[in-house]
PDB file of N, CA and C in Angstrom:
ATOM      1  N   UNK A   1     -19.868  -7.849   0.900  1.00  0.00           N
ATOM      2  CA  UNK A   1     -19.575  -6.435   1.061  1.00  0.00           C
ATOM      3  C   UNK A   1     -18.820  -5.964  -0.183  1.00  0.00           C
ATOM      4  N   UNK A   2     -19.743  -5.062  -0.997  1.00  0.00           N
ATOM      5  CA  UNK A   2     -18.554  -4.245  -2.198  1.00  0.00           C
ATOM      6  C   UNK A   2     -17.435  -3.673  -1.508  1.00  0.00           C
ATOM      7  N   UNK A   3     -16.243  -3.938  -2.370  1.00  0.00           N
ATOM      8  CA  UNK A   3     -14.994  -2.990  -2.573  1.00  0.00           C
ATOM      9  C   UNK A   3     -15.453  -1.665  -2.389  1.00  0.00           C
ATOM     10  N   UNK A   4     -14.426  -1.303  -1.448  1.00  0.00           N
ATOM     11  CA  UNK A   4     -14.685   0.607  -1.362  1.00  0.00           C
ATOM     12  C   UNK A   4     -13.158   0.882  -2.534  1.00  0.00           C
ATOM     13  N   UNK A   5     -13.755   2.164  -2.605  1.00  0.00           N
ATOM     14  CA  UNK A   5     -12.244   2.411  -3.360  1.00  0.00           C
ATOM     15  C   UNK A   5     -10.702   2.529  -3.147  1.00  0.00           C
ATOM     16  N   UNK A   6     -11.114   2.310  -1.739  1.00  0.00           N
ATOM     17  CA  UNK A   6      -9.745   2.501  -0.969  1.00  0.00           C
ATOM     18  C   UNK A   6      -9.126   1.506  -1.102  1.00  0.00           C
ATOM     19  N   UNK A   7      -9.793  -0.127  -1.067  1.00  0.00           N
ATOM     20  CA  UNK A   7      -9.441  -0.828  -1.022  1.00  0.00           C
ATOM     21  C   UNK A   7      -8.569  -1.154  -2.383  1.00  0.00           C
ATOM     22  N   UNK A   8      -9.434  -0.721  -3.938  1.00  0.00           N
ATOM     23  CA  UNK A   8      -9.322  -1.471  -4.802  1.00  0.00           C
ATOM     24  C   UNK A   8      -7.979  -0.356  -5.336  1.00  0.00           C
ATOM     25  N   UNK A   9      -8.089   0.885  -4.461  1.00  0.00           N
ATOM     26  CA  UNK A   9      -6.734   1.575  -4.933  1.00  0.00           C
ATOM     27  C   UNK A   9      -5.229   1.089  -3.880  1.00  0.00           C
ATOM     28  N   UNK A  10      -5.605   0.916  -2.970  1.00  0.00           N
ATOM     29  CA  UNK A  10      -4.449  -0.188  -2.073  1.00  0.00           C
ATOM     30  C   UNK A  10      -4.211  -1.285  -2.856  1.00  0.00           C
ATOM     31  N   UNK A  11      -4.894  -1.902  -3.329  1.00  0.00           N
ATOM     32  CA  UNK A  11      -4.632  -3.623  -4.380  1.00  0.00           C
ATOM     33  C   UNK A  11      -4.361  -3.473  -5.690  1.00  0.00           C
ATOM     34  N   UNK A  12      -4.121  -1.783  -5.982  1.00  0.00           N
ATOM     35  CA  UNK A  12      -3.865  -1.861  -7.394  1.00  0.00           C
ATOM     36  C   UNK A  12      -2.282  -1.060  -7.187  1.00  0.00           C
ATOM     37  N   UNK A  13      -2.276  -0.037  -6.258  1.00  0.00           N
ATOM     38  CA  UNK A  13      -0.970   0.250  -6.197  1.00  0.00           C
ATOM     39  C   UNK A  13      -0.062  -0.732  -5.577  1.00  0.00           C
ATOM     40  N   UNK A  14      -0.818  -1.966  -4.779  1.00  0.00           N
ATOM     41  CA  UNK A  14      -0.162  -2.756  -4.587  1.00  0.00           C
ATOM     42  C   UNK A  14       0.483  -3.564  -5.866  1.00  0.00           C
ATOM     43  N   UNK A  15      -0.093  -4.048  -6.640  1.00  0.00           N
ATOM     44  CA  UNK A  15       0.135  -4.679  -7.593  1.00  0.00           C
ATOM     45  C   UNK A  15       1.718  -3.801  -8.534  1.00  0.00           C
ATOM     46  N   UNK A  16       1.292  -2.586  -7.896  1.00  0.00           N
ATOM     47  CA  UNK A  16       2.354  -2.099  -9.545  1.00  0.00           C
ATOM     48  C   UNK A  16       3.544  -2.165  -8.835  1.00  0.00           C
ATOM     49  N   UNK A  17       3.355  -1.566  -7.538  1.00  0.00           N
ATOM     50  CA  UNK A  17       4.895  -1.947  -6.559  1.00  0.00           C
ATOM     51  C   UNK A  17       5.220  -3.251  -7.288  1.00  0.00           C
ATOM     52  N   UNK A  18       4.624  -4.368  -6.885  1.00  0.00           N
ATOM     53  CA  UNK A  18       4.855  -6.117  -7.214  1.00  0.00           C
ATOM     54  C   UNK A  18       5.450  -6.135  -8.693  1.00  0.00           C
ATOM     55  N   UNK A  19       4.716  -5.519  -9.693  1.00  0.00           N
ATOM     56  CA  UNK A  19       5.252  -5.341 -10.701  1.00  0.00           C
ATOM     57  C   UNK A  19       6.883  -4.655 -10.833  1.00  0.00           C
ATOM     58  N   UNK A  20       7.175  -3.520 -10.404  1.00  0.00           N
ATOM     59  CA  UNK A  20       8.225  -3.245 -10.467  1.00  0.00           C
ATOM     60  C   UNK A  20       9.428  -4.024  -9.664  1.00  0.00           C
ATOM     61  N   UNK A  21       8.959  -4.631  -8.448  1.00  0.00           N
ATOM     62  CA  UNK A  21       9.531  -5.174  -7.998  1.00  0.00           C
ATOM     63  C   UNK A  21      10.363  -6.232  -9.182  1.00  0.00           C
ATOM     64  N   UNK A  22       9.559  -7.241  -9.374  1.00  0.00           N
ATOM     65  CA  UNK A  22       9.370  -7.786 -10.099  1.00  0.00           C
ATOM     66  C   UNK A  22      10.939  -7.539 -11.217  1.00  0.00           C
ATOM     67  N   UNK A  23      10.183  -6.579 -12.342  1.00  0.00           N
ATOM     68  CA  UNK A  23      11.275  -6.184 -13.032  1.00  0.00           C
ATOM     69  C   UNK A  23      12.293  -5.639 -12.888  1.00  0.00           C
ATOM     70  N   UNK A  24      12.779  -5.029 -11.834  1.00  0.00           N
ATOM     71  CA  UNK A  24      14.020  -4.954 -10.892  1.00  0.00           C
ATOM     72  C   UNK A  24      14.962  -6.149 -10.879  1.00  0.00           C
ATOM     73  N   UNK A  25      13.840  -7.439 -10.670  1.00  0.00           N
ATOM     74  CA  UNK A  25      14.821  -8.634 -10.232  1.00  0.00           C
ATOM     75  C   UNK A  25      15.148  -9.948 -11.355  1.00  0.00           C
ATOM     76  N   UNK A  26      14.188  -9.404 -12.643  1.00  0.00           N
ATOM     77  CA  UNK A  26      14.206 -10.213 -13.974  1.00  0.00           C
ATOM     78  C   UNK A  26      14.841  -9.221 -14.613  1.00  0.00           C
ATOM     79  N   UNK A  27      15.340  -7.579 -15.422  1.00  0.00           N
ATOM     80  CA  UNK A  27      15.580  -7.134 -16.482  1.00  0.00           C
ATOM     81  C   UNK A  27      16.637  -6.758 -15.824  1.00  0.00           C
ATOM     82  N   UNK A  28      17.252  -5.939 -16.979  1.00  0.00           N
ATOM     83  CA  UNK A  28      18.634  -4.917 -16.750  1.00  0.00           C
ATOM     84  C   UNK A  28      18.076  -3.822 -17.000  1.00  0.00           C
ATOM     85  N   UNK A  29      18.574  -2.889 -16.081  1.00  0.00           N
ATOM     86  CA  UNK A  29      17.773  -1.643 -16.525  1.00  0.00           C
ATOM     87  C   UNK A  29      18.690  -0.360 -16.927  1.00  0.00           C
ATOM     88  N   UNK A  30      18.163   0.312 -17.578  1.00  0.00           N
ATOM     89  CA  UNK A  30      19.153   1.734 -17.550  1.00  0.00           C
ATOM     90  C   UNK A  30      19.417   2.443 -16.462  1.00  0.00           C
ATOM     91  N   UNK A  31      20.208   3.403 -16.384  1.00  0.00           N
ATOM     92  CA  UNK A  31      19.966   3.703 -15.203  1.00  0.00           C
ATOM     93  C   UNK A  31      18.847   4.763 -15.116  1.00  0.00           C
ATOM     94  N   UNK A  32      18.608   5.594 -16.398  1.00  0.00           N
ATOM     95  CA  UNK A  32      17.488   6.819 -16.055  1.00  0.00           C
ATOM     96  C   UNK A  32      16.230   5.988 -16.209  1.00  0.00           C
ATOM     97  N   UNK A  33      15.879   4.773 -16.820  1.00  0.00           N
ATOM     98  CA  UNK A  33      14.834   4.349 -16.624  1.00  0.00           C
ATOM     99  C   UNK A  33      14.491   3.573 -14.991  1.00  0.00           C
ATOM    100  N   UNK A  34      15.561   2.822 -14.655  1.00  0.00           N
ATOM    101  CA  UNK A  34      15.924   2.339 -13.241  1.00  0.00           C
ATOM    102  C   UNK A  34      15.224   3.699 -12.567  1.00  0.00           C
ATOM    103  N   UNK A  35      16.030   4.760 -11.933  1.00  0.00           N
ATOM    104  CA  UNK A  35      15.756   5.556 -11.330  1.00  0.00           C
ATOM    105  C   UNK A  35      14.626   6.089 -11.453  1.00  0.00           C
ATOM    106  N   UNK A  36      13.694   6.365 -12.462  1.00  0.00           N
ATOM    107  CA  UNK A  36      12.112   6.420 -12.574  1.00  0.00           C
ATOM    108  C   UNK A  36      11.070   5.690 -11.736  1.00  0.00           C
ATOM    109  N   UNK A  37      11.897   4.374 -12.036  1.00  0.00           N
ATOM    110  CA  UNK A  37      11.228   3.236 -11.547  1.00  0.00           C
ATOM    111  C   UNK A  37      11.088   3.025  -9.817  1.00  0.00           C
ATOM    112  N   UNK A  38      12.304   3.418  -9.582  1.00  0.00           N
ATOM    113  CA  UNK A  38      12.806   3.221  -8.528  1.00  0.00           C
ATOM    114  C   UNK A  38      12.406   4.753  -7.693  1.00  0.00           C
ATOM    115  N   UNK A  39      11.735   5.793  -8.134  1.00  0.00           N
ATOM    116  CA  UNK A  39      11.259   6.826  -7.538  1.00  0.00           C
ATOM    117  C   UNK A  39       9.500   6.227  -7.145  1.00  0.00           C
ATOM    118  N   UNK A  40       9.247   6.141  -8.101  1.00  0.00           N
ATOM    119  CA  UNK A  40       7.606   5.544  -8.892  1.00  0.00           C
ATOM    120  C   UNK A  40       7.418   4.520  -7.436  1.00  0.00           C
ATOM    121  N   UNK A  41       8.359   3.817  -6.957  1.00  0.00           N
ATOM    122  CA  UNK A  41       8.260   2.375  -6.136  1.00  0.00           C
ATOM    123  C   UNK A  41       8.066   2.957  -4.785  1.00  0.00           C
ATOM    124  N   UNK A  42       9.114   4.080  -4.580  1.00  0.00           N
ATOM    125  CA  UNK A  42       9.009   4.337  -2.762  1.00  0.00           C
ATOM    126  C   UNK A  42       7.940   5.521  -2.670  1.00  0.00           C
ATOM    127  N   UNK A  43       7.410   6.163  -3.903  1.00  0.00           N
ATOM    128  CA  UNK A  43       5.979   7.097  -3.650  1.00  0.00           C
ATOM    129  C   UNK A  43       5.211   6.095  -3.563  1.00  0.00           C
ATOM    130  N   UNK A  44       4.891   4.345  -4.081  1.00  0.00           N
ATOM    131  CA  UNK A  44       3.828   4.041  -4.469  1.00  0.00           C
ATOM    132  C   UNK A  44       3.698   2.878  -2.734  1.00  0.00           C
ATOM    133  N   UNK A  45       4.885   2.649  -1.639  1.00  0.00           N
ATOM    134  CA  UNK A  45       5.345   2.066  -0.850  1.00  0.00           C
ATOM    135  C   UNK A  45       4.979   3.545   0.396  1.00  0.00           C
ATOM    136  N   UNK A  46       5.520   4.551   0.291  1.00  0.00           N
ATOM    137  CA  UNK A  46       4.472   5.459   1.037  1.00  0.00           C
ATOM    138  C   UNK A  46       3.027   5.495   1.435  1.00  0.00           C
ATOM    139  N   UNK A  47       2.413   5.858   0.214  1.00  0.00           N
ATOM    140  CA  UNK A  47       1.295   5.769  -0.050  1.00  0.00           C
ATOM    141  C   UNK A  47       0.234   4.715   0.508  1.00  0.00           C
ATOM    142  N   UNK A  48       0.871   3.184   0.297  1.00  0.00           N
ATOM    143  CA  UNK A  48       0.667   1.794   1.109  1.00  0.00           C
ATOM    144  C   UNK A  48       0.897   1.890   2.488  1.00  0.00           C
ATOM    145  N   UNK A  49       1.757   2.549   2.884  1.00  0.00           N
ATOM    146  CA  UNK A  49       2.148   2.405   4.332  1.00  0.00           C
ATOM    147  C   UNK A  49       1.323   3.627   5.034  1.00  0.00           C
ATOM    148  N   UNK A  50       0.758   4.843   4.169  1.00  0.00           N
ATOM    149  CA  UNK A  50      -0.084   5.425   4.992  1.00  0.00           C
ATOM    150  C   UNK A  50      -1.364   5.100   4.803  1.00  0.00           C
ATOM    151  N   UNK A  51      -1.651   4.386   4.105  1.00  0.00           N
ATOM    152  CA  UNK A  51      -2.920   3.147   4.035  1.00  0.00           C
ATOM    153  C   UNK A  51      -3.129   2.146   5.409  1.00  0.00           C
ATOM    154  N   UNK A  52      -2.136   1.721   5.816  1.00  0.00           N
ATOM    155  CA  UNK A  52      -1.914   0.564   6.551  1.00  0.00           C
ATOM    156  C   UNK A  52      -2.149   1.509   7.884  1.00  0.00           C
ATOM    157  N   UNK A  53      -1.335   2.405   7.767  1.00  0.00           N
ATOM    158  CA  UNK A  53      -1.141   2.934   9.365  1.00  0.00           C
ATOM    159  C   UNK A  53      -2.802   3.447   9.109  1.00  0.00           C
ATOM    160  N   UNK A  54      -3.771   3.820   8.513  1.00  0.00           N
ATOM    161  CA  UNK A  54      -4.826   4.385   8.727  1.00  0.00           C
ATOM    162  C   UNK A  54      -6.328   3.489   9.170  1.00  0.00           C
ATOM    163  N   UNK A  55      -5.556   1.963   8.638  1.00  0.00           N
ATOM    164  CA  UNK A  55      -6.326   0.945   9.042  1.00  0.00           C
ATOM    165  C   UNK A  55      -6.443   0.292  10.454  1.00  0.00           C
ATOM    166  N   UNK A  56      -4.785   0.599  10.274  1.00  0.00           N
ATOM    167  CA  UNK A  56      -4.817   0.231  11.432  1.00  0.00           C
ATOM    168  C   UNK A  56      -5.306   1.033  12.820  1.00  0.00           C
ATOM    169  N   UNK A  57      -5.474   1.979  12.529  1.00  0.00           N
ATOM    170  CA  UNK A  57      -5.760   3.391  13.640  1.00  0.00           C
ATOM    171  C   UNK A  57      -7.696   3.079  13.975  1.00  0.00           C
ATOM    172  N   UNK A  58      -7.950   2.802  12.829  1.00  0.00           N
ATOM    173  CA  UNK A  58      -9.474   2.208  12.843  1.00  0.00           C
ATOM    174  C   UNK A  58      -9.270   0.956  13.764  1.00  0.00           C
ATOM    175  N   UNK A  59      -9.105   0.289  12.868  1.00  0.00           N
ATOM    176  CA  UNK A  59      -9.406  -1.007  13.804  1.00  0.00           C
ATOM    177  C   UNK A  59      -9.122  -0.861  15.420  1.00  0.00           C
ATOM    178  N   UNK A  60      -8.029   0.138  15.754  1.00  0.00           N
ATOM    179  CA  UNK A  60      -7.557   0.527  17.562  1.00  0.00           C
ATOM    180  C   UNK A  60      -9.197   1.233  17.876  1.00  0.00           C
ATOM    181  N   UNK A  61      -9.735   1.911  17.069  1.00  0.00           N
ATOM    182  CA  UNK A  61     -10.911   3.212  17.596  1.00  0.00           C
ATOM    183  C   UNK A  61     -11.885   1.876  17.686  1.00  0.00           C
ATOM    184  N   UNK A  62     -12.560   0.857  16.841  1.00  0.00           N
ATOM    185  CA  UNK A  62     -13.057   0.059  16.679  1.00  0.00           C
ATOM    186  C   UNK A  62     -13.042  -0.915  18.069  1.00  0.00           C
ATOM    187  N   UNK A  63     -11.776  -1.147  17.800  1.00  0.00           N
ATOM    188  CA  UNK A  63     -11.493  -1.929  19.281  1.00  0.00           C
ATOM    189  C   UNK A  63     -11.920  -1.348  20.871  1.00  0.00           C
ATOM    190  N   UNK A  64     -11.548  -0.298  20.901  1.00  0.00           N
ATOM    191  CA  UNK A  64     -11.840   0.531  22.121  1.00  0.00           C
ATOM    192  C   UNK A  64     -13.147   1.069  21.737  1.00  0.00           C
ATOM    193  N   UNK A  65     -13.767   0.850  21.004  1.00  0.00           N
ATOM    194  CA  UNK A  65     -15.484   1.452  21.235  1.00  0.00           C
ATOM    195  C   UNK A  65     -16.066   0.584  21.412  1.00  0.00           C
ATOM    196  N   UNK A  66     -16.112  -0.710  20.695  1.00  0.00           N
ATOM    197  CA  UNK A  66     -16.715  -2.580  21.102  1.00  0.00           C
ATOM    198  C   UNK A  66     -16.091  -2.460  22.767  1.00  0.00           C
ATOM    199  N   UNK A  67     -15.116  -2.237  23.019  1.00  0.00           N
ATOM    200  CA  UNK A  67     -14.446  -3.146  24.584  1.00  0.00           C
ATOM    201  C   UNK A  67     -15.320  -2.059  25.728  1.00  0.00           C
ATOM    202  N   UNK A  68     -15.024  -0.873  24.970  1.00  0.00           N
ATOM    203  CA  UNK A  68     -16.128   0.131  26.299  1.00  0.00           C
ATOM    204  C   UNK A  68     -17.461  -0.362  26.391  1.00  0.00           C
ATOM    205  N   UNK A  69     -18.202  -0.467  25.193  1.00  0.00           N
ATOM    206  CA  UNK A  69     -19.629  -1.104  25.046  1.00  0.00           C
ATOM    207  C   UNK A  69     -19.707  -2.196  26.339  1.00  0.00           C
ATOM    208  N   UNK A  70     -18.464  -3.194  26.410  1.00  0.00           N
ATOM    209  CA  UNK A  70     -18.906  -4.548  26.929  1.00  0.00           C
ATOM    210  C   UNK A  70     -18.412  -4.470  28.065  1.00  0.00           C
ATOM    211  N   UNK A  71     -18.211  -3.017  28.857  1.00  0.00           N
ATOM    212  CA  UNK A  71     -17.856  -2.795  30.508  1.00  0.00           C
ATOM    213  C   UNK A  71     -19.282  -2.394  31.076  1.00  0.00           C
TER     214      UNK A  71
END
């Protein structure tokens, strides 16, 4: 099954979260660059989490349309 784009944009904003994470816990940062970073992280942690909640809302509709089928 190809990548939809949803996916490959969930695994890439995933990645940059990881990344910043990341340099959060290896560099010293400034603070106006910190705070960029640290804005950049909880839009890009939103964004993921209304990903997740939308998957997950499928997979519930998914579930309850297979389980009605098999009554």
């Amino acid at each position: 099954m190809p990548k939809s784009k949803s996916t490959s944009t969930f695994t890439q904003q995933f990645a940059e979260l990881e990344a910043i994470i990341k340099k959060f816990e290896s560099e010293e940062w400034n603070i106006d660059e910190g705070l960029v970073e640290f804005e950049r992280a909880l839009e890009l942690a939103k964004q993921l989490k209304k990903t997740i909640r939308t998957a997950e809302n499928t997979v519930e509709q998914l579930k309850n349309k297979y389980s009605e089928e098999e009554e």
